[in-house]
Protein backbone atom coordinates (compact mmCIF):
# COMPACT_ATOMS: atom_id res chain seq x y z
CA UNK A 1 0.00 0.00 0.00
CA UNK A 2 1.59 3.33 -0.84
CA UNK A 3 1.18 6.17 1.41
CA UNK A 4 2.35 9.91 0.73
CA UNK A 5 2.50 12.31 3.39
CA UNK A 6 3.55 16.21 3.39
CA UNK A 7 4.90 17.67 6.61
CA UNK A 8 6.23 21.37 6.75
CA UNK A 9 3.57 23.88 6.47
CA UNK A 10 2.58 26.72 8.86
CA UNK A 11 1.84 30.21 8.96
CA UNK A 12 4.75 32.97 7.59
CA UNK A 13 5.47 36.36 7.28
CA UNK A 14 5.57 37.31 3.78
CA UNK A 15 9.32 37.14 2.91
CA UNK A 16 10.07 34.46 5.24
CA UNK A 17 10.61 30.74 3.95
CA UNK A 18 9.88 26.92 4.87
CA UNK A 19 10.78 23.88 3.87
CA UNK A 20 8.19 21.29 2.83
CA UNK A 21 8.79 17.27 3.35
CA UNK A 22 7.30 14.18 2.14
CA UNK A 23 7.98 10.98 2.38
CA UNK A 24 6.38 8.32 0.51
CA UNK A 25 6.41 4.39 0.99
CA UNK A 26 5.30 1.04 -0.27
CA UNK A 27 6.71 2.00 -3.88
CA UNK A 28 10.42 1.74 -4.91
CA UNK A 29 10.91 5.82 -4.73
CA UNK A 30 14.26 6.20 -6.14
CA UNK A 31 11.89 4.81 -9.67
CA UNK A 32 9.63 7.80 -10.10
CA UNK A 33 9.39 11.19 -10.90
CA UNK A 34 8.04 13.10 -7.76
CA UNK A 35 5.87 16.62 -7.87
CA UNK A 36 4.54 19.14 -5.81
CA UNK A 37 1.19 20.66 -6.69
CA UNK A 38 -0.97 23.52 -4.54
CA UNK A 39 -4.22 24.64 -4.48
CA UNK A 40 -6.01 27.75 -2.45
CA UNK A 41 -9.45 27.96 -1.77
CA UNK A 42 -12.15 28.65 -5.02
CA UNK A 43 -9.22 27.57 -7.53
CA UNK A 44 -7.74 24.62 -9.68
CA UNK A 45 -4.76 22.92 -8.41
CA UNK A 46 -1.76 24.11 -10.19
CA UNK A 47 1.80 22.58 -10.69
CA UNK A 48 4.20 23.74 -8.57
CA UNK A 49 7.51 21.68 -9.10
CA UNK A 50 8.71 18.25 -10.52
CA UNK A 51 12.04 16.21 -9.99
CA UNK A 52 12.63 13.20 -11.78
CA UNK A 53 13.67 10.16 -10.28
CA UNK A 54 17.30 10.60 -10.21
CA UNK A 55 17.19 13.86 -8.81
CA UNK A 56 18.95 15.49 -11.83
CA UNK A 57 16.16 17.59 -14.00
CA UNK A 58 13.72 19.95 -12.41
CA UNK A 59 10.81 22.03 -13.34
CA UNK A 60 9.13 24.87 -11.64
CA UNK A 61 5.84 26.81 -11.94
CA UNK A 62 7.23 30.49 -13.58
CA UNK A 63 4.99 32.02 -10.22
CA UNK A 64 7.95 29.78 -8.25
CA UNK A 65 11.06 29.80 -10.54
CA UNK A 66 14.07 31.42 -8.52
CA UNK A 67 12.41 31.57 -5.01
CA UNK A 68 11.21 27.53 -4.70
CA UNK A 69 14.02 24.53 -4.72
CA UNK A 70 12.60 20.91 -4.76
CA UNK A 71 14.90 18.02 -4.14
CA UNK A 72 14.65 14.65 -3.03
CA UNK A 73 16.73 11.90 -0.71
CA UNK A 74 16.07 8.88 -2.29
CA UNK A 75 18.20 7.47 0.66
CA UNK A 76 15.46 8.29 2.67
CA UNK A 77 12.69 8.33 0.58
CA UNK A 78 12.09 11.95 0.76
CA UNK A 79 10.73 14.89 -1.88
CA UNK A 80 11.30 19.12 0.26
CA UNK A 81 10.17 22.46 -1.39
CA UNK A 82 12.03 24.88 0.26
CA UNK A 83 10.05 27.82 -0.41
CA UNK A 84 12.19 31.52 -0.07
CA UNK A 85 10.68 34.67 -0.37
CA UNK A 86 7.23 33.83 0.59
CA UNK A 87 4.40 35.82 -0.58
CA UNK A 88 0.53 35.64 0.50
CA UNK A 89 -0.12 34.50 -2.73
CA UNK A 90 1.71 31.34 -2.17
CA UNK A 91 -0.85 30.76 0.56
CA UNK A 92 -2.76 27.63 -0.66
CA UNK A 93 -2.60 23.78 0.55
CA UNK A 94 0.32 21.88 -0.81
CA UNK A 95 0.00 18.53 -1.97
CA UNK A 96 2.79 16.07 -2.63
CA UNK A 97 2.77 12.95 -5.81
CA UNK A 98 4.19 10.94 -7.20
CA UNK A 99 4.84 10.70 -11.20
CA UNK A 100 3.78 7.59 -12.92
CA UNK A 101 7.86 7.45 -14.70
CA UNK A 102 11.06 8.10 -13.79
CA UNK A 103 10.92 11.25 -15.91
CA UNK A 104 8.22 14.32 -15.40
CA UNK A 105 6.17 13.60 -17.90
CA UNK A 106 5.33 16.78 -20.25
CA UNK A 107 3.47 18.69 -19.20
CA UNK A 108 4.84 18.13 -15.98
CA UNK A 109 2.19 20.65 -14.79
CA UNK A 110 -0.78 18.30 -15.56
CA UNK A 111 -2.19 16.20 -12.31
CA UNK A 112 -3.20 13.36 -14.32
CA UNK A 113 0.35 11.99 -14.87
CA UNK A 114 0.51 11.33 -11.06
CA UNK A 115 -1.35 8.63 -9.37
CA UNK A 116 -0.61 8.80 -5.14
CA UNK A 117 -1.15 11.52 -3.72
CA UNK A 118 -0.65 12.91 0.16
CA UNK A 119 -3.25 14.64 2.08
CA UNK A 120 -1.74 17.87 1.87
CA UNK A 121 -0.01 20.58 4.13
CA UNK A 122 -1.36 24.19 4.87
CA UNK A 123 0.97 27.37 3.82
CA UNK A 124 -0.40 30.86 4.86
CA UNK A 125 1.58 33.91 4.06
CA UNK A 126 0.43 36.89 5.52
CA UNK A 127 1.79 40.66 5.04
């Protein structure tokens, strides 16, 4: 049974930072792709990052590019997003998944290329 849980989130002041975790289990994790997706309240869930399996290629939402860095331990069979420069528009619930292949499927962006997902962990920025 594979289970993906977040840990990480909390309540920042815009400009401050955190670091997301998850760790996933009951799949072999070093074999997939893994991605981080958010969603706030009233819209869709958008694409945040995605890190192929061997840790080597990464892609990142433009809203995120130069102030988000995903990596992964596959030693440990975790995915962080740590998250600099926070903004309140980064406030949203942030969902970790994993990729059905090694690689992040194009578009990377597009939920229905992952199949487990976690339950999610809360970010609120406020200014």
């Amino acid at each position: 049974q594979v289970q993906v849980v977040e840990s990480g989130g909390g309540l920042v002041q815009a400009g401050g930072s955190l670091r997301l975790s998850c760790t996933a289990s009951g799949l072999t994790f070093d074999s997939y792709a893994m991605g981080w997706f958010r969603q706030a309240p009233g819209k869709e869930r958008e694409g945040v990052s995605c890190i192929r399996a061997s840790g080597g290629t990464t892609y990142y939402a433009a809203s995120v590019k130069g102030r988000f860095t995903i990596s992964r331990d596959n030693a440990k069979n975790t995915l962080y997003l740590q998250m600099n420069s926070l903004k309140p528009d980064d406030t949203a619930m942030y969902y970790c998944a994993t990729n059905a292949r090694e690689i992040c499927l194009a578009p990377w962006s597009n939920p229905k290329y992952y199949n487990y997902w976690g339950q999610g962990t809360q970010v609120t920025v406020y200014s």
